[in-house]
Protein backbone atom coordinates (compact mmCIF):
# COMPACT_ATOMS: atom_id res chain seq x y z
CA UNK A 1 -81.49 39.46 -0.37
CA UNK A 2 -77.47 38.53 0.36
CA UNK A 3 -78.18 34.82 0.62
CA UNK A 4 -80.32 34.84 -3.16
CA UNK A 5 -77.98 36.86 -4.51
CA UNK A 6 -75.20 33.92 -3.94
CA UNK A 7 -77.15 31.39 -4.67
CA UNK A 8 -77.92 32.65 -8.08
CA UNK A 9 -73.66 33.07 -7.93
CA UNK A 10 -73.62 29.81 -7.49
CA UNK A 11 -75.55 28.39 -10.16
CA UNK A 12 -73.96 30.54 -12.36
CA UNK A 13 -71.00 29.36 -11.32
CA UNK A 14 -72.19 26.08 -12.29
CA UNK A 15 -73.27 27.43 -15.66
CA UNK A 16 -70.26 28.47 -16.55
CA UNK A 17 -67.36 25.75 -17.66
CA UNK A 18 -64.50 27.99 -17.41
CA UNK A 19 -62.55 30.99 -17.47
CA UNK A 20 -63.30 33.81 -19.06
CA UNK A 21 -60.74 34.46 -21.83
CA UNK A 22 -59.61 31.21 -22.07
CA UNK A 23 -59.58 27.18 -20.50
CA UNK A 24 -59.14 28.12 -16.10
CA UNK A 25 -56.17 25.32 -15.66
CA UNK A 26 -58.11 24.73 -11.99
CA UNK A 27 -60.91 23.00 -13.48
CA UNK A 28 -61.57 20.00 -15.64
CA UNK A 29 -63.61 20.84 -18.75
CA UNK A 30 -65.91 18.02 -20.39
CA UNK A 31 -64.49 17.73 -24.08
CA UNK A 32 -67.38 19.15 -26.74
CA UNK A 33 -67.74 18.02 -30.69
CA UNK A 34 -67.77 20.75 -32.92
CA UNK A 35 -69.66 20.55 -36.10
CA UNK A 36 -68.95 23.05 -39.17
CA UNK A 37 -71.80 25.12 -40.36
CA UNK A 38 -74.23 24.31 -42.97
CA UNK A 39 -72.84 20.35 -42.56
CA UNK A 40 -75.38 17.82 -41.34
CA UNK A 41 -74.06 14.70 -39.48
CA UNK A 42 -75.00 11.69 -41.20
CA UNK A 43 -73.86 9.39 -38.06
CA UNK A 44 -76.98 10.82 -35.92
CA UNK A 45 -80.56 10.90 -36.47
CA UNK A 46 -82.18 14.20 -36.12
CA UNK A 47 -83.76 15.02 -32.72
CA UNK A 48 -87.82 16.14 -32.61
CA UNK A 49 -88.40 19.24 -32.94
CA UNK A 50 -89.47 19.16 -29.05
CA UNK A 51 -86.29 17.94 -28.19
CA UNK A 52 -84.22 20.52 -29.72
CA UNK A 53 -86.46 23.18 -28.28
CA UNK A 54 -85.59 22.17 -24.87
CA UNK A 55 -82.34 21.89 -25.57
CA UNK A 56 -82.20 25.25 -26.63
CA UNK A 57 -83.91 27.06 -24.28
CA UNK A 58 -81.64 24.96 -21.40
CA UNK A 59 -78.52 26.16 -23.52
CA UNK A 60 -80.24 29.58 -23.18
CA UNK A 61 -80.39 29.50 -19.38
CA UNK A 62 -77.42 28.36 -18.76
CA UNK A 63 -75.67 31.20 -21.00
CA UNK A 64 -77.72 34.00 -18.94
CA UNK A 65 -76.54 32.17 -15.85
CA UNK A 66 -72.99 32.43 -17.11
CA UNK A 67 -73.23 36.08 -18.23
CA UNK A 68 -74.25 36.41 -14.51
CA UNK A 69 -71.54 35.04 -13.12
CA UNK A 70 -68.84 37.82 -13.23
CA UNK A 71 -71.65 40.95 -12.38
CA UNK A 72 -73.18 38.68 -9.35
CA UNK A 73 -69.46 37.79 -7.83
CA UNK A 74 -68.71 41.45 -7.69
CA UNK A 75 -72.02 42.19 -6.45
CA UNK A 76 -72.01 40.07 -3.93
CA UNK A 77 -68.15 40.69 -2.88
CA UNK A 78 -69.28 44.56 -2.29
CA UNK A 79 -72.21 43.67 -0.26
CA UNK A 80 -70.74 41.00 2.29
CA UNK A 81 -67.79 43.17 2.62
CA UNK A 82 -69.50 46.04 3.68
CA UNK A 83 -71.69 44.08 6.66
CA UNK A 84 -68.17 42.41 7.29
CA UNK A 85 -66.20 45.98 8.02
CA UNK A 86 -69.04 47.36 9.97
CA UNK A 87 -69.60 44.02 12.12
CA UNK A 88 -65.67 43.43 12.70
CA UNK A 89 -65.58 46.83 14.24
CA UNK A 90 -68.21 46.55 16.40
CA UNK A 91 -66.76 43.22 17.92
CA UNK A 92 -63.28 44.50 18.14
CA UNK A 93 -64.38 47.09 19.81
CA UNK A 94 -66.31 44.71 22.79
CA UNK A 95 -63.34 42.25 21.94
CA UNK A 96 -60.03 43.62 21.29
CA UNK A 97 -58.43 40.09 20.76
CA UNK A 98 -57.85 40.75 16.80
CA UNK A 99 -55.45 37.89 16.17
CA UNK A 100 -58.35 35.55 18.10
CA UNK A 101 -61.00 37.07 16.40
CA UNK A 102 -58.86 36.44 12.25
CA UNK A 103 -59.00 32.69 13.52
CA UNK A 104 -62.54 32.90 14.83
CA UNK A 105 -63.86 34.10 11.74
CA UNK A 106 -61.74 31.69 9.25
CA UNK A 107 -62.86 28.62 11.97
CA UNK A 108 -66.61 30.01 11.19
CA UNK A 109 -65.53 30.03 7.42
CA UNK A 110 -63.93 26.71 7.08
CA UNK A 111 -67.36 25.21 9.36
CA UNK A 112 -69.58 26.69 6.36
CA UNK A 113 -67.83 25.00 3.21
CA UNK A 114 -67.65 21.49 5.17
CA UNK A 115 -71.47 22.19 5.50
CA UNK A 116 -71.25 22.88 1.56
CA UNK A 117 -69.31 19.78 0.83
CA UNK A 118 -71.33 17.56 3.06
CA UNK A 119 -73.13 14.74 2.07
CA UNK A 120 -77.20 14.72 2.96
CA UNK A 121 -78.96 11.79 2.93
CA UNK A 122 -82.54 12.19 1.33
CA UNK A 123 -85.14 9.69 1.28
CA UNK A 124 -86.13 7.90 -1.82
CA UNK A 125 -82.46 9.23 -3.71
CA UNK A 126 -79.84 6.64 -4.66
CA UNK A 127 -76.95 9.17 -3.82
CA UNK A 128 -76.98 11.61 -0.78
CA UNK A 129 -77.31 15.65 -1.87
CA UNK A 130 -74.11 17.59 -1.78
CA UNK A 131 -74.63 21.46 -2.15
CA UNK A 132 -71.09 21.62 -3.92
CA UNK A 133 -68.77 19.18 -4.47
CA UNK A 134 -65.71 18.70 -2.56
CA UNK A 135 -61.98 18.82 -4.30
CA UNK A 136 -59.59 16.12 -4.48
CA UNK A 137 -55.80 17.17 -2.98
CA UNK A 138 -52.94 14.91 -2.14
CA UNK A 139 -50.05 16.08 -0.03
CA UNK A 140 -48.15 17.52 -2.95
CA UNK A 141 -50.70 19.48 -4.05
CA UNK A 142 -51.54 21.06 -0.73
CA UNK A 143 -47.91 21.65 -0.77
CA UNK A 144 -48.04 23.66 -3.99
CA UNK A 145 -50.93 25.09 -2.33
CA UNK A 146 -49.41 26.76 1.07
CA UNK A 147 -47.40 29.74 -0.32
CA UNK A 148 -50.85 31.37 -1.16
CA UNK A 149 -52.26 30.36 2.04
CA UNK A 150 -49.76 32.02 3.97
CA UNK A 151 -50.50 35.27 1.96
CA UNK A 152 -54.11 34.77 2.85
CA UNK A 153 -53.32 33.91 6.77
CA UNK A 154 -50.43 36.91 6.74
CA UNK A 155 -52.57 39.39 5.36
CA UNK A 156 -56.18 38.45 7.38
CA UNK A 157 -54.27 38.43 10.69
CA UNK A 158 -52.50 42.14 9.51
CA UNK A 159 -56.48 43.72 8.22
CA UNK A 160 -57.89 42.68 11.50
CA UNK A 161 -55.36 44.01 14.08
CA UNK A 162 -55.92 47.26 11.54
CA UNK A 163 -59.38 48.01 12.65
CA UNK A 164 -58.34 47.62 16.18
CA UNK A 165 -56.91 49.99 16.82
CA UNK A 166 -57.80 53.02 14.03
CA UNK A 167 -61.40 53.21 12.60
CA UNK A 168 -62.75 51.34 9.57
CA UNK A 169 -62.76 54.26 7.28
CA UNK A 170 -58.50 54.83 8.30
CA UNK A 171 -58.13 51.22 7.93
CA UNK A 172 -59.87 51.18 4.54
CA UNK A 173 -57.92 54.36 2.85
CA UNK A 174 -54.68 52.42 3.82
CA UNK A 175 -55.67 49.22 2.03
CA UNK A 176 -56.85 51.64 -0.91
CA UNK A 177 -53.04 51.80 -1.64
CA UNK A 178 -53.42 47.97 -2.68
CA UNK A 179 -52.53 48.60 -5.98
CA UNK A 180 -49.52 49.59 -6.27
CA UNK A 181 -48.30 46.44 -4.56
CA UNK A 182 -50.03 44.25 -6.80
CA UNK A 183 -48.79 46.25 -10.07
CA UNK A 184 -45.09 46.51 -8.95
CA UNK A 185 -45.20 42.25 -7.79
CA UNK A 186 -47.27 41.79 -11.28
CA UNK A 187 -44.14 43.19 -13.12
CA UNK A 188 -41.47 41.55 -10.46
CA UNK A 189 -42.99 37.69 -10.42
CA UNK A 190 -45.48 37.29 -13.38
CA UNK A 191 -43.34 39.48 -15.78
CA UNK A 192 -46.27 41.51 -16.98
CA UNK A 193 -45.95 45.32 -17.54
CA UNK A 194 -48.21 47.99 -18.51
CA UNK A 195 -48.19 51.11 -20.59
CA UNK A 196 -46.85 54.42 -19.23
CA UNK A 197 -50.66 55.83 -18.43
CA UNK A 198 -51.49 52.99 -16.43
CA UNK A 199 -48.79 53.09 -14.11
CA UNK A 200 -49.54 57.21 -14.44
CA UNK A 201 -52.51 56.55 -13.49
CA UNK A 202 -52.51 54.97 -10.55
CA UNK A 203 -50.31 58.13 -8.81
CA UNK A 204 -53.65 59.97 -8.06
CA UNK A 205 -54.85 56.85 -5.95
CA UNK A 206 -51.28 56.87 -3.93
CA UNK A 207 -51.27 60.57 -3.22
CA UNK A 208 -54.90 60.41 -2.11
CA UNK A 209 -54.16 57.57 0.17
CA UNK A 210 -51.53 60.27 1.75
CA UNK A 211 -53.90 63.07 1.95
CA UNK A 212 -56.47 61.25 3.48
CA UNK A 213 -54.04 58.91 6.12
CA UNK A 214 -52.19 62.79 6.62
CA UNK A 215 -55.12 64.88 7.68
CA UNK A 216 -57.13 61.85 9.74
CA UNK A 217 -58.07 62.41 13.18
CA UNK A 218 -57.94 59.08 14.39
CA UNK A 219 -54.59 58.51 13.72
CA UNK A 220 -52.84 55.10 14.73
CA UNK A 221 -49.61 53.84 13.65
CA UNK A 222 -50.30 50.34 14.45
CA UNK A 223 -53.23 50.38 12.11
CA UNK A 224 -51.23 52.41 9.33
CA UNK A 225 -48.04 49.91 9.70
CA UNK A 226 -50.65 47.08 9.32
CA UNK A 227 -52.59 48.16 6.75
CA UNK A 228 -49.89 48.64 4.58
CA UNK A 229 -48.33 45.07 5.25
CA UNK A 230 -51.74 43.33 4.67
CA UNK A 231 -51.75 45.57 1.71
CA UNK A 232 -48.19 43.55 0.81
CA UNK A 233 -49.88 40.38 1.79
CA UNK A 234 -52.49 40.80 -0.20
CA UNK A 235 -51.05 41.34 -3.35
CA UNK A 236 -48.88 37.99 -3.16
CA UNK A 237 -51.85 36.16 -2.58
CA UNK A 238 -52.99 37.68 -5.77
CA UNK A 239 -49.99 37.04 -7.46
CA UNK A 240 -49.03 33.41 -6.19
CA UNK A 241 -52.91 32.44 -6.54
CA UNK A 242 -52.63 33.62 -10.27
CA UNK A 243 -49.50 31.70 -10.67
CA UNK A 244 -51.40 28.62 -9.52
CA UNK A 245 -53.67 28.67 -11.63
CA UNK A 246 -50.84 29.29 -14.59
CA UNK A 247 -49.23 26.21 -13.53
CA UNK A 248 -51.56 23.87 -14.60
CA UNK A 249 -54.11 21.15 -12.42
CA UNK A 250 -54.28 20.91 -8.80
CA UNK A 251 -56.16 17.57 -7.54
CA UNK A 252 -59.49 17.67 -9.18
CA UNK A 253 -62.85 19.28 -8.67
CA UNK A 254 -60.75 22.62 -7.62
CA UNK A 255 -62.86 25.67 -8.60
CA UNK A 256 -62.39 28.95 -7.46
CA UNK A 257 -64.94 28.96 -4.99
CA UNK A 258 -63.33 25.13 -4.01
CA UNK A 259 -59.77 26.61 -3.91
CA UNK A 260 -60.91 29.29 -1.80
CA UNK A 261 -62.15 26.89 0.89
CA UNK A 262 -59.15 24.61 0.58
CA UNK A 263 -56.77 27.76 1.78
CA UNK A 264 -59.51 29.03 4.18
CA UNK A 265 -58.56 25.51 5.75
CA UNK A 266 -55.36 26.06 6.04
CA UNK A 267 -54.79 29.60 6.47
CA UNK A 268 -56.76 28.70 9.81
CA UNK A 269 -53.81 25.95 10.80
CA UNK A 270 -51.35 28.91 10.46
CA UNK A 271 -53.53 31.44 12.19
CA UNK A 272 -54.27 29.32 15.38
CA UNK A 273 -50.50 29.29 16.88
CA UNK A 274 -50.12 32.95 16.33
CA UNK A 275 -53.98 33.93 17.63
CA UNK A 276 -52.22 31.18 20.87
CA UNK A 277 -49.23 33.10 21.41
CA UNK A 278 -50.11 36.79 21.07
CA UNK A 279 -53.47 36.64 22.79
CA UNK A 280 -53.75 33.14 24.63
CA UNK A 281 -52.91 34.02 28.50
CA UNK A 282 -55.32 37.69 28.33
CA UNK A 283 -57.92 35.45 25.80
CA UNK A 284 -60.36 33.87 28.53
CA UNK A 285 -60.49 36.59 31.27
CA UNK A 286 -60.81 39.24 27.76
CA UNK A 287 -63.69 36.77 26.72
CA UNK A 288 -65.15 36.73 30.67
CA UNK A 289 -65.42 40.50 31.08
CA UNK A 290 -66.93 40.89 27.17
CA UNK A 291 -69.56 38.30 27.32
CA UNK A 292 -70.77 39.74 30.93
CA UNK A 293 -71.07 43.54 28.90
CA UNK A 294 -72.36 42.72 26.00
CA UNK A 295 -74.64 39.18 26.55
CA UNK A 296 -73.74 35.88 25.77
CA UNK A 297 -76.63 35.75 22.57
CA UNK A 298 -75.49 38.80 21.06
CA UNK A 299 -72.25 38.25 20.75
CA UNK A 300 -72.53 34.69 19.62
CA UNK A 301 -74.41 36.11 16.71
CA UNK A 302 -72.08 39.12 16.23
CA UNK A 303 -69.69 36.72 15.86
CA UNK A 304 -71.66 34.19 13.65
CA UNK A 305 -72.29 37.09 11.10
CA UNK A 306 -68.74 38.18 11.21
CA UNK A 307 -67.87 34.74 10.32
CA UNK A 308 -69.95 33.85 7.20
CA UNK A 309 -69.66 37.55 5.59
CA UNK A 310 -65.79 37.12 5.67
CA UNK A 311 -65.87 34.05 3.92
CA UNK A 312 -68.64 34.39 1.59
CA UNK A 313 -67.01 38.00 0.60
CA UNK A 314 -63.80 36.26 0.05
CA UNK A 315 -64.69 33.32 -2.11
CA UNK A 316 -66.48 35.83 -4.34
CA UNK A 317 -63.46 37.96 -4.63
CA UNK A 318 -61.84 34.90 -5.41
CA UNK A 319 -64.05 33.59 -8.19
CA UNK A 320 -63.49 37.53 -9.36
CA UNK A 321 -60.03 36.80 -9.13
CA UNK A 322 -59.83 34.10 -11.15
CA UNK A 323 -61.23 35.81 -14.28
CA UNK A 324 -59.92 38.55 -13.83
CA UNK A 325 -55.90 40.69 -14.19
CA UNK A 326 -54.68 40.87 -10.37
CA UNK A 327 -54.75 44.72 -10.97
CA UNK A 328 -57.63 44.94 -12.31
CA UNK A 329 -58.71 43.00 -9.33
CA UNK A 330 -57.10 45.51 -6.75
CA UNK A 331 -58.27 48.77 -8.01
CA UNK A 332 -62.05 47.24 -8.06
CA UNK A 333 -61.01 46.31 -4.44
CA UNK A 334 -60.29 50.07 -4.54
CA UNK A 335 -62.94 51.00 -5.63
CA UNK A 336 -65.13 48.96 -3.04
CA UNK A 337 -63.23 50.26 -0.01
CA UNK A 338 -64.44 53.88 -0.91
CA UNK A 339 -68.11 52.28 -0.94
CA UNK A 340 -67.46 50.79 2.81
CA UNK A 341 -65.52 54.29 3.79
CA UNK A 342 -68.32 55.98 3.10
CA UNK A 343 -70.96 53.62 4.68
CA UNK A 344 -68.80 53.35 8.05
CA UNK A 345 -68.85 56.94 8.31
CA UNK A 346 -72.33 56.87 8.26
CA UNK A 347 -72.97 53.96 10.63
CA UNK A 348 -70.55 54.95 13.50
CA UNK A 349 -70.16 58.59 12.69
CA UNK A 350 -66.98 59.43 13.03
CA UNK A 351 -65.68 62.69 11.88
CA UNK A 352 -64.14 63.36 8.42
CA UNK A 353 -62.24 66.04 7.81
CA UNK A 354 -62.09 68.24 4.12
CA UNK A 355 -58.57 67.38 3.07
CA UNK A 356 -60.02 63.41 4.14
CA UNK A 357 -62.53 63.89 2.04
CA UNK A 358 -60.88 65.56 -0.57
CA UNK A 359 -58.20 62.64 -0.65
CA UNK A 360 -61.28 60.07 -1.03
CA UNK A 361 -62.00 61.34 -3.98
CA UNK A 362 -58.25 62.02 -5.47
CA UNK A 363 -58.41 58.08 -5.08
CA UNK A 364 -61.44 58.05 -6.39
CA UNK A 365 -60.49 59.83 -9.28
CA UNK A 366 -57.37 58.19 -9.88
CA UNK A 367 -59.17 54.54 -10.73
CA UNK A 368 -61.28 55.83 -12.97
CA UNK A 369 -57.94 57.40 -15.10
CA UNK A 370 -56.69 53.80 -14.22
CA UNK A 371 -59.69 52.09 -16.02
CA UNK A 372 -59.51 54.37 -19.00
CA UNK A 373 -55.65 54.10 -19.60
CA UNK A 374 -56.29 50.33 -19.46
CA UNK A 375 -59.33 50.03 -21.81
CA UNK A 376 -56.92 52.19 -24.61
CA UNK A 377 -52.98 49.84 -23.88
């Protein structure tokens, strides 16, 4: 089901030349002549009446596909996300080499858009088969490029030593806090304020976040400290990626789903030394003892999942992203950590106290005031 469910992404992806709301300065789009109502155009003949059937009814499919586009990316970021939480646990807890593990699973990432962007030969075609085609950088613009990669790499390495060492659901109501990062660096570095309600309403999601991190029983400091510094992380990648794509072209070819690749790439190249110097001398006898408890096949595939649901939940948050207000973004990120909350309690049982609970759904509560304040600024 999660592997139809992106390919139709991806075709609508295709369908769709753009932005919502506007040109996305990423992304080349093919210049169009517009004709005025009721006006024929002497300069062209008239196309059969087959013709212009067909062209309608491909017009037609391609506007369904693009309608698609924004409902299957969230979809799709919601479902891969919620295998990713459950499956990172389990392997941390075999595997407690987090900062190994964030460059593991961004190696396994980077592996499947190469596969995307490479060329297939096919008997009896001209040109090999490329599932997506590859972007176009030079230095500079892998320069302009890096700030938001080191968001990406800062705030991956930060949610996976989380997990480690508190359970998903803690680790999840920390993040749920992402908001208020993202509003108060929206206002800071993009100069973009909100009405009083909105900011009002995004109080009930904060003091849930406390109820719920006050009253759990798996308490962990290292977790909480993390969580709320990937939370920081986070929110610059959402701001400097927005201010990207503000600034006009990068290279050519670069879609969100492209540009997402491009820093997976290089958010692994900043990953590696760290993942070398926190975990390298334990790393091999760690890897020995896990392999020997839990079977060389099982983890292999543990990890294979891990790897592919992180990316393929990121690039769809991503192409959310990029149609999309960076709060908006982080309160439906909100919104989808409550989802995995309440699925990880489920899977791996852990206990959940009232006031937990009851802080859940202050949060809850609080993006659904959010949404309404914003629908009426």
């Amino acid at each position: 089901m999660a592997p139809l469910i992106f390919l139709l992404l991806a075709a609508a992806a295709a369908a769709d030349v753009g932005c919502h709301g506007g040109p996305c300065p990423l992304e080349k789009r093919p210049r169009s002549v517009a004709l005025r109502p009721g006006r024929a155009y002497s300069g062209v003949a008239r196309e059969p009446a087959s013709a212009r059937s067909a062209l309608k009814l491909q017009g037609g499919s391609s506007g369904v596909l693009a309608k698609l586009k924004m409902p299957l990316a969230f979809t799709c970021w919601y479902l891969f996300s919620i295998v990713y939480s459950i499956v990172n646990k389990q392997v941390l807890s075999a595997w407690n080499f987090p900062c190994t593990s964030a460059a593991a699973q961004l190696l396994i990432g980077v592996l499947t858009i190469f596969t995307l962007w490479a060329p297939v030969p096919v008997p009896g075609r001209a040109s090999p088969l490329q599932l997506r085609a590859p972007p176009v950088l030079s230095l500079a613009d892998l320069k302009r490029l890096s700030p938001v990669a080191l968001c990406l790499a800062s705030g991956h390495l930060l949610s996976t030593v989380a997990p480690a060492y508190g359970t998903v659901a803690f680790t999840n109501v920390v993040k749920t806090a992402e908001p208020l990062f993202t509003c108060a660096f929206s206002a800071l570095f993009l100069g973009q304020t909100f009405s009083l309600p909105v900011y009002l309403s995004l109080i009930p999601v904060i003091l849930g976040v406390c109820l719920a991190t006050a009253s759990e029983v798996s308490f962990s400091m290292v977790s909480l400290v993390s969580g709320l510094l990937s939370n920081v992380a986070f929110a610059m990648r959402a701001i400097t990626a927005k201010q990207l794509m503000q600034g006009g072209e990068i290279g050519s070819n670069l879609t969100s789903q492209n540009l997402y690749g491009v820093l997976t790439a290089m958010a692994l190249a900043m990953c590696v030394p760290v993942a070398a110097l926190v975990e390298g001398p334990q790393i091999v006898a760690g890897t020995r003892a896990t392999l020997l408890a839990v079977g060389r096949t099982k983890f292999l595939k543990q990890m294979l999942l891990l790897g592919t649901s992180h990316y393929f939940y990121n690039e769809c948050a991503f192409l959310a992203l990029s149609s999309v207000h960076p709060v908006s973004h982080a309160v439906a990120n909100t919104v989808k950590r409550i989802a995995v909350i309440i699925i990880s309690l489920l899977f791996f049982r852990n206990p959940l106290t009232l006031p937990g609970a009851a802080g859940s759904a202050i949060a809850i509560g609080g993006v659904f005031l959010y949404s309404l304040a914003k629908a009426r600024s």
